[in-house]
PDB file of N, CA and C in Angstrom:
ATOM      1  N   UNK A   1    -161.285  65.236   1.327  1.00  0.00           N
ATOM      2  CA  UNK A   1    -160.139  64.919   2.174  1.00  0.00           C
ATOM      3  C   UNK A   1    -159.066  65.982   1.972  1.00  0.00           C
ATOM      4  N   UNK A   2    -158.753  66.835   3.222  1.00  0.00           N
ATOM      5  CA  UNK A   2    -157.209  67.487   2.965  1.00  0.00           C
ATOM      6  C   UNK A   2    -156.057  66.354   3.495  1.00  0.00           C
ATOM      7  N   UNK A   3    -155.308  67.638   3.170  1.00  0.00           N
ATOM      8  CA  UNK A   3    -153.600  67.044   4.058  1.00  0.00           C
ATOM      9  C   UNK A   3    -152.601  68.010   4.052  1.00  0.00           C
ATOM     10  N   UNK A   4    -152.403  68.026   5.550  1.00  0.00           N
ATOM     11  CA  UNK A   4    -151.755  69.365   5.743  1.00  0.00           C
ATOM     12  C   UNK A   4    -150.399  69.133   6.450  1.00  0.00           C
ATOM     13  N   UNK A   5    -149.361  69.671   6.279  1.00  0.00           N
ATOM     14  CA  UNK A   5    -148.140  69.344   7.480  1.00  0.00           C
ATOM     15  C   UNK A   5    -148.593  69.481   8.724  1.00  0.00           C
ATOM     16  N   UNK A   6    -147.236  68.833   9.410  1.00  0.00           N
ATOM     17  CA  UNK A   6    -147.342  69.012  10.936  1.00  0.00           C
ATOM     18  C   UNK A   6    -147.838  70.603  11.334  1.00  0.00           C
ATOM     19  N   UNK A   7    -147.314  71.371  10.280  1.00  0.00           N
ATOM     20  CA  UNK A   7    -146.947  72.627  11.164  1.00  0.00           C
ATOM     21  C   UNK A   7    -148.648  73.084  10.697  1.00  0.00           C
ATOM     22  N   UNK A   8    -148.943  72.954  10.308  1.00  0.00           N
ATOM     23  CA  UNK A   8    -150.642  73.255   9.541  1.00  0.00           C
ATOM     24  C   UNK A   8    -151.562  72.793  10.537  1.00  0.00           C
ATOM     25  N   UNK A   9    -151.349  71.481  10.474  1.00  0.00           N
ATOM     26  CA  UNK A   9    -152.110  70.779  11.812  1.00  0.00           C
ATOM     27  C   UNK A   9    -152.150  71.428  13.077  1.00  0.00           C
ATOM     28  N   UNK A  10    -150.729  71.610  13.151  1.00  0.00           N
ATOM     29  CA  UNK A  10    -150.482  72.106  14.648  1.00  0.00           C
ATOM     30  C   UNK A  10    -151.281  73.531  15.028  1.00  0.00           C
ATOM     31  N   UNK A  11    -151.241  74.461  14.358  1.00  0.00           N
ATOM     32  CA  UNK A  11    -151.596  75.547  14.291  1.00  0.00           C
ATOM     33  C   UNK A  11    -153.387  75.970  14.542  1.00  0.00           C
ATOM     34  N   UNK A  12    -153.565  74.446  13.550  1.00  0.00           N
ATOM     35  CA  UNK A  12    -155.563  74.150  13.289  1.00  0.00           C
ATOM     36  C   UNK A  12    -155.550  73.848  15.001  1.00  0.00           C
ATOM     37  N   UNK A  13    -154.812  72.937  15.315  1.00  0.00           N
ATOM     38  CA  UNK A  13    -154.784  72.379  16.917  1.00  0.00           C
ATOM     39  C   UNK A  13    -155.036  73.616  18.056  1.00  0.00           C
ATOM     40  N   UNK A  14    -154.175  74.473  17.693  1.00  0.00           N
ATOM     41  CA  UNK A  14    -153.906  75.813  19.106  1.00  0.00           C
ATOM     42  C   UNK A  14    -155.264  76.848  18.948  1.00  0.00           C
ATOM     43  N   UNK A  15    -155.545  76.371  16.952  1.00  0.00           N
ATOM     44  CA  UNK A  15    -156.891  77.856  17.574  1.00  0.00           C
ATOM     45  C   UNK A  15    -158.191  76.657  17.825  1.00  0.00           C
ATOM     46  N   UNK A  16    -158.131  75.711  17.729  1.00  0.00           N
ATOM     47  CA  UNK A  16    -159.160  74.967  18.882  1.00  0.00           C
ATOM     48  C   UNK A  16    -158.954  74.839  20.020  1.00  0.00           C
ATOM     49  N   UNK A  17    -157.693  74.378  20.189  1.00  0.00           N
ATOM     50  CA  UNK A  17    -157.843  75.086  22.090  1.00  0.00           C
ATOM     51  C   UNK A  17    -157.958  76.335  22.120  1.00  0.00           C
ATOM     52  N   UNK A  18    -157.724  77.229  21.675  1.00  0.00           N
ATOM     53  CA  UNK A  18    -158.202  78.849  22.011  1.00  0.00           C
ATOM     54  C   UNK A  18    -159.425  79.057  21.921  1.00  0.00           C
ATOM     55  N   UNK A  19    -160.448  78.483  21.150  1.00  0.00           N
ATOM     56  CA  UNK A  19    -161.857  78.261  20.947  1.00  0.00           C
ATOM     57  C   UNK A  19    -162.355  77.666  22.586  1.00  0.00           C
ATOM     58  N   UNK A  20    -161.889  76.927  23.520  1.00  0.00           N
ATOM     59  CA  UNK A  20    -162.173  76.675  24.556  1.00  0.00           C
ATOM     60  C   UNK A  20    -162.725  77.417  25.536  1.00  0.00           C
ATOM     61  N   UNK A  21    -163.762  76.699  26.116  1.00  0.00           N
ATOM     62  CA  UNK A  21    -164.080  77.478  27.359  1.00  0.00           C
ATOM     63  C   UNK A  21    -162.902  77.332  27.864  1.00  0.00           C
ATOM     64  N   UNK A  22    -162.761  78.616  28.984  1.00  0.00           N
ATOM     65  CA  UNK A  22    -161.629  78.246  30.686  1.00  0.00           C
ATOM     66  C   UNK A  22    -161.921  76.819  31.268  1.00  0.00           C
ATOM     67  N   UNK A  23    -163.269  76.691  31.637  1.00  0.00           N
ATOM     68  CA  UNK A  23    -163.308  75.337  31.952  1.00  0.00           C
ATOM     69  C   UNK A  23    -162.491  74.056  31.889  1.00  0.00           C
ATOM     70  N   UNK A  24    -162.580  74.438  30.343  1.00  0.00           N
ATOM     71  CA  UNK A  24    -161.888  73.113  29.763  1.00  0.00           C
ATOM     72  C   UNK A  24    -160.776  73.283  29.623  1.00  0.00           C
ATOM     73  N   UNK A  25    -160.173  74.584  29.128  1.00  0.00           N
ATOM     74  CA  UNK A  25    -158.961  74.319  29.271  1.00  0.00           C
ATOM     75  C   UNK A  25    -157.784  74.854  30.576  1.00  0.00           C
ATOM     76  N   UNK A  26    -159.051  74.165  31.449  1.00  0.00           N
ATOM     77  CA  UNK A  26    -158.145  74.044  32.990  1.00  0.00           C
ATOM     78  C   UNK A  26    -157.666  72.794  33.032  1.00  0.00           C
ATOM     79  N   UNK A  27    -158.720  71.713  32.217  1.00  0.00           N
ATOM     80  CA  UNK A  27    -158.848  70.392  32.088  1.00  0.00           C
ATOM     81  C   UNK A  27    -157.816  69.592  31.751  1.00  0.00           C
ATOM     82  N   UNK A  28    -156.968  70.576  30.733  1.00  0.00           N
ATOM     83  CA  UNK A  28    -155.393  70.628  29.378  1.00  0.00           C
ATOM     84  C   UNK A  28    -154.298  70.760  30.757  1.00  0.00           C
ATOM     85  N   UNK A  29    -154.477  71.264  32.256  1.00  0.00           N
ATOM     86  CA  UNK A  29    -153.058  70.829  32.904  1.00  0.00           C
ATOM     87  C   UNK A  29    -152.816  69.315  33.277  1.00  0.00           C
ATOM     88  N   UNK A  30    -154.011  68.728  33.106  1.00  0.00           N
ATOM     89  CA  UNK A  30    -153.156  67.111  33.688  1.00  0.00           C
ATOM     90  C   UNK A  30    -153.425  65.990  32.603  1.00  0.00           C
ATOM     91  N   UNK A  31    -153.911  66.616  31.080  1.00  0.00           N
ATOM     92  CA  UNK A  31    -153.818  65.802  29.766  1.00  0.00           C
ATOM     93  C   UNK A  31    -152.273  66.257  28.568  1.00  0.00           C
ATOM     94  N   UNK A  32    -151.634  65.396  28.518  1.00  0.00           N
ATOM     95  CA  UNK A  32    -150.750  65.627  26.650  1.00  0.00           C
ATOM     96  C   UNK A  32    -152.175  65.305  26.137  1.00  0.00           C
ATOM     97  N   UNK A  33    -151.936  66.494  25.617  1.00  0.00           N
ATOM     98  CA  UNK A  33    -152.585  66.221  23.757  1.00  0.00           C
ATOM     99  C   UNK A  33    -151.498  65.950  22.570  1.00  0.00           C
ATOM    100  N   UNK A  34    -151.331  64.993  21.867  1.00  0.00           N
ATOM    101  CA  UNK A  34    -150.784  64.001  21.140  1.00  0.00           C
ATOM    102  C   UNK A  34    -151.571  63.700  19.913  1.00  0.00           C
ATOM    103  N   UNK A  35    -150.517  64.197  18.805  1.00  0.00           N
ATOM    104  CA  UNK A  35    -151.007  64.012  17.383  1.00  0.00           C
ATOM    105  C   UNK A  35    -150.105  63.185  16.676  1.00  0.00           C
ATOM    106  N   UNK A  36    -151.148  61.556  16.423  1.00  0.00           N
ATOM    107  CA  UNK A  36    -150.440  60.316  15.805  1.00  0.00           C
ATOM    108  C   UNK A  36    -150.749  60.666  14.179  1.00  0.00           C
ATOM    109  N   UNK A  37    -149.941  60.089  13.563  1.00  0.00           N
ATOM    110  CA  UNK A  37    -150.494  59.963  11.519  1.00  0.00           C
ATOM    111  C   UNK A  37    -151.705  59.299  11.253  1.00  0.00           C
ATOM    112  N   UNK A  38    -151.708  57.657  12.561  1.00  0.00           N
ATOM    113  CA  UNK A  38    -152.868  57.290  12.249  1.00  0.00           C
ATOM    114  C   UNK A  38    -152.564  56.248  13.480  1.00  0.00           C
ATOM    115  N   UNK A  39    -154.206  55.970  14.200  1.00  0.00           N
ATOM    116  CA  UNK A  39    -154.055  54.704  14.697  1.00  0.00           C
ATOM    117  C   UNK A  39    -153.879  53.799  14.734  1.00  0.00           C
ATOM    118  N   UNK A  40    -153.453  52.989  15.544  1.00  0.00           N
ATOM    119  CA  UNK A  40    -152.713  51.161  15.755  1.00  0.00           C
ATOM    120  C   UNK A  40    -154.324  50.471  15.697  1.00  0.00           C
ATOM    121  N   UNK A  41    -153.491  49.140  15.465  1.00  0.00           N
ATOM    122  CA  UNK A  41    -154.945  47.954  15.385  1.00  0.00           C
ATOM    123  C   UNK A  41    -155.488  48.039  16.477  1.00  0.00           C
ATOM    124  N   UNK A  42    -154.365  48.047  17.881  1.00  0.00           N
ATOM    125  CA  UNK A  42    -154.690  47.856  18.918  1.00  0.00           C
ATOM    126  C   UNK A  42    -155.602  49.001  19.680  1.00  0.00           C
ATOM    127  N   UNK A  43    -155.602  50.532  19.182  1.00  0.00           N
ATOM    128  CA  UNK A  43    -156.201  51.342  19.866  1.00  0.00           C
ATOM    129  C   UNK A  43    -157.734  51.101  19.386  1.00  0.00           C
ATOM    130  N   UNK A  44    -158.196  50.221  18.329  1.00  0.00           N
ATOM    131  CA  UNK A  44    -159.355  50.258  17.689  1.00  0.00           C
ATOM    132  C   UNK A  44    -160.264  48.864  19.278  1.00  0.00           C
ATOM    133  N   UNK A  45    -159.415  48.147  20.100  1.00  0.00           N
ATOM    134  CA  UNK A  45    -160.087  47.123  21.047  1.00  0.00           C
ATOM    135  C   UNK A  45    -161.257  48.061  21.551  1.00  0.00           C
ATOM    136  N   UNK A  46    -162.475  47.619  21.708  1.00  0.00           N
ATOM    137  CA  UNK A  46    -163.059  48.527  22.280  1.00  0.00           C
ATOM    138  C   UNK A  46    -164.585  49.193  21.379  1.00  0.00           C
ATOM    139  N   UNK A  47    -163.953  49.767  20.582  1.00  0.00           N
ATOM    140  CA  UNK A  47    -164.584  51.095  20.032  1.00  0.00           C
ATOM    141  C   UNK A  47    -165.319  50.684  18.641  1.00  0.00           C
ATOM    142  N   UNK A  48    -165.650  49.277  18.866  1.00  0.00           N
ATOM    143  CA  UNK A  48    -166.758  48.929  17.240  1.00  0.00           C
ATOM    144  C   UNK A  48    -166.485  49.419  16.422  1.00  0.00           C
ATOM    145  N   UNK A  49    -164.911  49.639  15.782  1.00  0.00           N
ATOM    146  CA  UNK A  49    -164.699  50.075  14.986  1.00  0.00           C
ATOM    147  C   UNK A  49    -163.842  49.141  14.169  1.00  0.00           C
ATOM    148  N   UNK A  50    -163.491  49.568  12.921  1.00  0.00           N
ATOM    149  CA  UNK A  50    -162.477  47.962  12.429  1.00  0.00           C
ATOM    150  C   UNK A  50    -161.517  48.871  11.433  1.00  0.00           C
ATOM    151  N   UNK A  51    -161.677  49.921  10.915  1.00  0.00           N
ATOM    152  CA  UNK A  51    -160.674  50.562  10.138  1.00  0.00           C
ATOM    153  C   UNK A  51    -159.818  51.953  11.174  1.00  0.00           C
ATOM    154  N   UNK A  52    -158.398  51.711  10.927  1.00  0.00           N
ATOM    155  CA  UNK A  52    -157.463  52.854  11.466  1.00  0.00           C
ATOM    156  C   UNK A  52    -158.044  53.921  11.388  1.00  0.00           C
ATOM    157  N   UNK A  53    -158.460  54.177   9.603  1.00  0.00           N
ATOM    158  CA  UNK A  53    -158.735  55.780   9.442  1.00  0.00           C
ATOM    159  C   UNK A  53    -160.283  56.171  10.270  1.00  0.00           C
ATOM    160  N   UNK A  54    -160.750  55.259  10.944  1.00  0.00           N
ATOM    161  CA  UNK A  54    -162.511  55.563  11.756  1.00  0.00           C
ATOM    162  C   UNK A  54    -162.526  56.552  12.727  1.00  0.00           C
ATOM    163  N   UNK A  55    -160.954  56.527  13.555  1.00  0.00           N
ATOM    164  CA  UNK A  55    -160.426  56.502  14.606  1.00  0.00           C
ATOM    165  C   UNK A  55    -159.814  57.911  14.574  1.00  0.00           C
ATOM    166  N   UNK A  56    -160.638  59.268  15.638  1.00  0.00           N
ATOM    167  CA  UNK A  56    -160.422  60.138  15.387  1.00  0.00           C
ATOM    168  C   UNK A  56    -159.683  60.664  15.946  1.00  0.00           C
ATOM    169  N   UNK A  57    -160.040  60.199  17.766  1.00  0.00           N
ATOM    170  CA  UNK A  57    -159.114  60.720  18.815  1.00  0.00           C
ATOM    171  C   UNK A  57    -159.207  59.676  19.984  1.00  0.00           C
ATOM    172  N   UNK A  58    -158.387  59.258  20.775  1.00  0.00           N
ATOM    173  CA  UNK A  58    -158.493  58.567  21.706  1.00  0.00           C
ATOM    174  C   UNK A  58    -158.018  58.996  23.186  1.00  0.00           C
ATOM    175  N   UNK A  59    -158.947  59.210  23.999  1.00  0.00           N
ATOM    176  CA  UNK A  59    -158.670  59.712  25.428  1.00  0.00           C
ATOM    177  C   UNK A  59    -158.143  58.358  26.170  1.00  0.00           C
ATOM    178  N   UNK A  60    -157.056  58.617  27.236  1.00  0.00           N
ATOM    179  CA  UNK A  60    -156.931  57.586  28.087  1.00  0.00           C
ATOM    180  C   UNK A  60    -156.710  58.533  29.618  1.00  0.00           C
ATOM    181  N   UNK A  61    -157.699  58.385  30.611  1.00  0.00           N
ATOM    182  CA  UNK A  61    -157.479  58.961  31.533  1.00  0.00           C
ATOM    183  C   UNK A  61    -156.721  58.089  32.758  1.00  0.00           C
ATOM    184  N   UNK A  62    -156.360  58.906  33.565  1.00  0.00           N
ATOM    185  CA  UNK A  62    -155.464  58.326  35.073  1.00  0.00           C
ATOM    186  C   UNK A  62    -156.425  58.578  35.647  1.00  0.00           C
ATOM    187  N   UNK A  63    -157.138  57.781  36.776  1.00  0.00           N
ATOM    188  CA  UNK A  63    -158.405  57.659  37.719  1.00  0.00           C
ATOM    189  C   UNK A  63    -156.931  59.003  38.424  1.00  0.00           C
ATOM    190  N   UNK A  64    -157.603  59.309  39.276  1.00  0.00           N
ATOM    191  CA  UNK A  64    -157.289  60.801  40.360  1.00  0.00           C
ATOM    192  C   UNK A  64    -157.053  60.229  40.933  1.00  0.00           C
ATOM    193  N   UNK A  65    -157.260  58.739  41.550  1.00  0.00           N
ATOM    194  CA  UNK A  65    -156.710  57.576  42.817  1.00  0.00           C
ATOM    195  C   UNK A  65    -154.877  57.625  42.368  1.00  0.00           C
ATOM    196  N   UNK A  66    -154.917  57.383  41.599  1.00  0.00           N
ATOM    197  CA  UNK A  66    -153.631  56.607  40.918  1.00  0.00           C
ATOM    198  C   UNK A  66    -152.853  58.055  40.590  1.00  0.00           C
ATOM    199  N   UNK A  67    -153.692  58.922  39.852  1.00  0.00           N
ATOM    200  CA  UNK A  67    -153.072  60.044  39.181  1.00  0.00           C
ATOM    201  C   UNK A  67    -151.197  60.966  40.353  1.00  0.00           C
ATOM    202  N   UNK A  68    -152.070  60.431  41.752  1.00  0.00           N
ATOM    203  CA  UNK A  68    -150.958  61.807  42.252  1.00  0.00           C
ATOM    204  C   UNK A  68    -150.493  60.573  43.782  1.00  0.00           C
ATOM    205  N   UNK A  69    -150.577  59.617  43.045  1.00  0.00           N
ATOM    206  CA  UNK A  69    -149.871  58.240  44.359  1.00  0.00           C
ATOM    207  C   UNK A  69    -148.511  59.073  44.506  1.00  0.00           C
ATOM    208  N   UNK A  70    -148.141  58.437  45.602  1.00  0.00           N
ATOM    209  CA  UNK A  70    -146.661  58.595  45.677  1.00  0.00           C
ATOM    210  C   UNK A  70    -145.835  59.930  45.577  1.00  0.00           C
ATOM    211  N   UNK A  71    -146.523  61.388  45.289  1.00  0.00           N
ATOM    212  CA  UNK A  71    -145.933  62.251  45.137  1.00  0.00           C
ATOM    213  C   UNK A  71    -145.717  62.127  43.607  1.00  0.00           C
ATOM    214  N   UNK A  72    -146.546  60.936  42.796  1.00  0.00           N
ATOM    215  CA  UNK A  72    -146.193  61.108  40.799  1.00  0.00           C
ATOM    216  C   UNK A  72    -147.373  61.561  40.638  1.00  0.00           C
ATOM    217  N   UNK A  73    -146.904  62.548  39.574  1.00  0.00           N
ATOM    218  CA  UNK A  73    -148.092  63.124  38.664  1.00  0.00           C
ATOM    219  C   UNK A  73    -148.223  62.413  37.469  1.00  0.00           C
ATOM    220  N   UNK A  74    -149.194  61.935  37.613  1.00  0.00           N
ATOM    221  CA  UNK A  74    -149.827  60.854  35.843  1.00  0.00           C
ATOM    222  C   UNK A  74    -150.315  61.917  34.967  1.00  0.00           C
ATOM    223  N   UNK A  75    -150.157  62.055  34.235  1.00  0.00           N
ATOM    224  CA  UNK A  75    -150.969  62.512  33.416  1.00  0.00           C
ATOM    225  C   UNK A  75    -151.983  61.771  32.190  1.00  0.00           C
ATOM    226  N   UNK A  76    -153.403  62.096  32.366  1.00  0.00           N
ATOM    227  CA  UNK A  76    -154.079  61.929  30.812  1.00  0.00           C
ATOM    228  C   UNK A  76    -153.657  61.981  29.449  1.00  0.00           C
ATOM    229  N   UNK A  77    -153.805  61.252  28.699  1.00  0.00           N
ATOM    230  CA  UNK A  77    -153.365  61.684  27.194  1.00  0.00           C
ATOM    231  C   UNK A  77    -154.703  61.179  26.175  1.00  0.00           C
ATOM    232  N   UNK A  78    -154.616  62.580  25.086  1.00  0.00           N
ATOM    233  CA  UNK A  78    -155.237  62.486  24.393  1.00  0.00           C
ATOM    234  C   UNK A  78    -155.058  62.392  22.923  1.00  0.00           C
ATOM    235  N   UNK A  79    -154.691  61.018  22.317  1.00  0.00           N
ATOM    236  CA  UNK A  79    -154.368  61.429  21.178  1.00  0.00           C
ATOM    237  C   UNK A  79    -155.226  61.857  20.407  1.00  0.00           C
ATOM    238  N   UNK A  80    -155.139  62.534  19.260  1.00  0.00           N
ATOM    239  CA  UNK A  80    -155.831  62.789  17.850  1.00  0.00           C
ATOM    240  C   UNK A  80    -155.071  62.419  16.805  1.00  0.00           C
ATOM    241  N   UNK A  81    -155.316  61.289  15.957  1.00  0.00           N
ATOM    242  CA  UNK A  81    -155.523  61.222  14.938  1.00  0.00           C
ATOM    243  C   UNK A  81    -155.245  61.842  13.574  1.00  0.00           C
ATOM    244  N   UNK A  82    -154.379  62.148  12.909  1.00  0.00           N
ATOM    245  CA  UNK A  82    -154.448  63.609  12.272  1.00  0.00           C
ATOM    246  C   UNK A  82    -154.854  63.060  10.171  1.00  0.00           C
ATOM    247  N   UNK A  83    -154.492  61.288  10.014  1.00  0.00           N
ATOM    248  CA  UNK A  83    -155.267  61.162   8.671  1.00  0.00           C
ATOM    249  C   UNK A  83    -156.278  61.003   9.230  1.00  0.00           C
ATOM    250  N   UNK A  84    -157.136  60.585   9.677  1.00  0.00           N
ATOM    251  CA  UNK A  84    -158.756  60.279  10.352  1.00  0.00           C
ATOM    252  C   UNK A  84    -159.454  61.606   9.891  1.00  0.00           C
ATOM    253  N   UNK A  85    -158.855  62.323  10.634  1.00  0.00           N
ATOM    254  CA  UNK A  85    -158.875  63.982  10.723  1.00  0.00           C
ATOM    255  C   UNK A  85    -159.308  64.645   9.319  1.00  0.00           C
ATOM    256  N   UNK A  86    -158.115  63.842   8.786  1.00  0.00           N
ATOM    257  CA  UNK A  86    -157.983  65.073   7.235  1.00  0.00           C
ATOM    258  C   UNK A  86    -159.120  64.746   6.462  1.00  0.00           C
ATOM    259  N   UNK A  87    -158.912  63.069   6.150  1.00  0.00           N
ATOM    260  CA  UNK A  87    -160.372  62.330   5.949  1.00  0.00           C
ATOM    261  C   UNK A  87    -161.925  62.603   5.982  1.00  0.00           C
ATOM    262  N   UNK A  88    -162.177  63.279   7.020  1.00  0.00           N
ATOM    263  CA  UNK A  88    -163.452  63.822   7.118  1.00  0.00           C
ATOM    264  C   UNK A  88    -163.291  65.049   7.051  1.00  0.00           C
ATOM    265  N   UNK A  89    -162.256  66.205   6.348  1.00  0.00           N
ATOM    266  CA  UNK A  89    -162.555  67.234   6.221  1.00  0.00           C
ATOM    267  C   UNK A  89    -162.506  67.384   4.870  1.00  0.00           C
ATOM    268  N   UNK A  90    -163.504  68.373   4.457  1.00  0.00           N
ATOM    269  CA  UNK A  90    -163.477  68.243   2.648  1.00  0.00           C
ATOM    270  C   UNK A  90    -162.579  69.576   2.335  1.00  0.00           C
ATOM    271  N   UNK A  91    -162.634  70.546   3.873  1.00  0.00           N
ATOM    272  CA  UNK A  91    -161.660  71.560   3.300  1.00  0.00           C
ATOM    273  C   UNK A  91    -160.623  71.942   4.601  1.00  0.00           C
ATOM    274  N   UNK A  92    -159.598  72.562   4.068  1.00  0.00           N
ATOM    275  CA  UNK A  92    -158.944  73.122   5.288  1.00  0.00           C
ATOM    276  C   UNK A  92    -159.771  73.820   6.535  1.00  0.00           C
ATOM    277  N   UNK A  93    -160.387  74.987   6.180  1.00  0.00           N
ATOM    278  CA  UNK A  93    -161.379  75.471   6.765  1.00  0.00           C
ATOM    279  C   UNK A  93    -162.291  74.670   7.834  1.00  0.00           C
ATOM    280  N   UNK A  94    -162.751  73.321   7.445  1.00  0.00           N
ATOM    281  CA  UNK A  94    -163.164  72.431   8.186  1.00  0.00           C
ATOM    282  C   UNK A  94    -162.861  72.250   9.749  1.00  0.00           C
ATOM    283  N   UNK A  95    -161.668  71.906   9.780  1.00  0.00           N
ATOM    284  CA  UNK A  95    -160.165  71.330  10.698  1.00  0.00           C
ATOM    285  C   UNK A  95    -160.562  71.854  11.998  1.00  0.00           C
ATOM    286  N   UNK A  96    -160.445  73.080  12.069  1.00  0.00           N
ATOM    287  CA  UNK A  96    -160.632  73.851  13.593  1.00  0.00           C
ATOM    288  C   UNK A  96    -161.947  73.275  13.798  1.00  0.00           C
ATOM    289  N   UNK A  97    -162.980  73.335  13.647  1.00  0.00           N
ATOM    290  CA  UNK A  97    -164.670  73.150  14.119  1.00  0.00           C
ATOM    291  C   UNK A  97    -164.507  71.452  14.458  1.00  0.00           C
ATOM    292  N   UNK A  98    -163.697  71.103  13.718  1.00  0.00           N
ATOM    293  CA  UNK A  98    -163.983  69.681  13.834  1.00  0.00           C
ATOM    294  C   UNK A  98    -163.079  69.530  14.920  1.00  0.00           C
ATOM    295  N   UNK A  99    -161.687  70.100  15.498  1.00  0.00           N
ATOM    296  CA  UNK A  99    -161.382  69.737  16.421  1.00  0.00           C
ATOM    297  C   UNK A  99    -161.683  70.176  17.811  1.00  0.00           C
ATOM    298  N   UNK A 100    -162.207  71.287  17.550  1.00  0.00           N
ATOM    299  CA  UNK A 100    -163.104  71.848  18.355  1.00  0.00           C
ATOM    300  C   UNK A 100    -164.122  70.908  19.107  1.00  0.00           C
ATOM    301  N   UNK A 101    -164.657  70.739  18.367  1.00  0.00           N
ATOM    302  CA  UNK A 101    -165.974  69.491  19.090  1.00  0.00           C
ATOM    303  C   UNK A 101    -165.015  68.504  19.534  1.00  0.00           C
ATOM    304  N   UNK A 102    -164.223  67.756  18.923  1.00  0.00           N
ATOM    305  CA  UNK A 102    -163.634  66.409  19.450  1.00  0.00           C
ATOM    306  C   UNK A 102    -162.841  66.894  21.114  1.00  0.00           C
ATOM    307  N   UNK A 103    -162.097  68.253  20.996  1.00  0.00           N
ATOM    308  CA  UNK A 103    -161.537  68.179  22.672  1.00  0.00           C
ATOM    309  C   UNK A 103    -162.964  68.712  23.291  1.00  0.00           C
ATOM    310  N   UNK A 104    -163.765  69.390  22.793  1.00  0.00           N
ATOM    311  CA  UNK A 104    -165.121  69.392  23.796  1.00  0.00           C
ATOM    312  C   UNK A 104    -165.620  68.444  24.291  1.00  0.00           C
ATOM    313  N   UNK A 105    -165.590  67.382  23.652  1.00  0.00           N
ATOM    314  CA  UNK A 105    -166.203  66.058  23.825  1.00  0.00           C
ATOM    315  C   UNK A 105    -165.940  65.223  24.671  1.00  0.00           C
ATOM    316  N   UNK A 106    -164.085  65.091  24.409  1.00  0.00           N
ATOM    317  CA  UNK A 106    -163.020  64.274  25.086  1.00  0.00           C
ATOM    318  C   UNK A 106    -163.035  64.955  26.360  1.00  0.00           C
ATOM    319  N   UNK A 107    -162.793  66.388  26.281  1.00  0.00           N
ATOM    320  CA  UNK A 107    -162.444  66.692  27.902  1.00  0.00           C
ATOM    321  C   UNK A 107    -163.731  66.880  28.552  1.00  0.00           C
ATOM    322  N   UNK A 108    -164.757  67.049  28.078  1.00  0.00           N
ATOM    323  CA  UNK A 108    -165.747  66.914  29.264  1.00  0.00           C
ATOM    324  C   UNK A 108    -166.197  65.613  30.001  1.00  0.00           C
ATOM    325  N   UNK A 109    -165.649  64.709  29.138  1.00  0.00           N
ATOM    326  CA  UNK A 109    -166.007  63.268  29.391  1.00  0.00           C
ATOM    327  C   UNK A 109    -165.095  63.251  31.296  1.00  0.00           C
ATOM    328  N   UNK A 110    -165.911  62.613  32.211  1.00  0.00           N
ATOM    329  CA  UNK A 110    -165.626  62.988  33.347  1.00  0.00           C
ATOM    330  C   UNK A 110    -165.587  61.115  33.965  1.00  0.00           C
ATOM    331  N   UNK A 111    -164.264  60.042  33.752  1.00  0.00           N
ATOM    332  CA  UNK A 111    -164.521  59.196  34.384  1.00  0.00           C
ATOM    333  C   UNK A 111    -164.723  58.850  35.827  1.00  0.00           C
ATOM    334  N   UNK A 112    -165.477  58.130  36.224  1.00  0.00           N
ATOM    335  CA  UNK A 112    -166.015  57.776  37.476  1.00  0.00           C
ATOM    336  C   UNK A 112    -165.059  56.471  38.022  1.00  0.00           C
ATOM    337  N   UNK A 113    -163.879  56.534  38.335  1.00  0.00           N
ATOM    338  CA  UNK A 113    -162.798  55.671  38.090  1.00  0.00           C
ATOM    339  C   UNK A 113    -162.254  55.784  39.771  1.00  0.00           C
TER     340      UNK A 113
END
């Protein structure tokens, strides 16, 4: 397990999005990406999970119906997790690869909404 400041985190955060295809991070104009300490009871409904620290990242998308009603732009948000995070990394070094896969994962996920 590490543990790193905000500003450590943050930094592990930007060279995984720089690790991105274009693709995906065309994907990053209509998502916040959002880094919590740790998840709520409530974000665990759902996800067969029962402990905060399980809980790595959580996508919530705006269906594209809803997203641009009215002349409003919704945006997606994606939180991550950042003890979950540290938790499964045994070293700093870890951090990027691991967040790497998680926005690969999250943003390719394509709801049918």
């Amino acid at each position: 397990m590490i543990s790193l400041s905000e500003r450590k985190f943050q930094s592990a955060l930007d060279m995984a999005v720089a690790d991105l295809s274009d693709e995906l991070k065309t994907c990053l104009k209509d998502i916040d990406i959002i880094v919590s300490e740790i998840a709520e009871k409530s974000d665990l409904l759902g996800t067969n999970l029962e402990e905060e620290l399980d809980l790595l990242s959580l996508y919530e998308a705006v269906p594209t119906s809803i997203a641009y009603h009215n002349d409003t732009n919704l945006r997606g948000q994606l939180t991550l997790f950042k003890m979950a995070l540290e938790k499964i990394c045994e070293e700093e070094s870890d951090l990027v690869p691991q967040l790497t896969i998680i926005l690969e994962e999250e943003l390719s996920y394509k709801p049918t909404l």
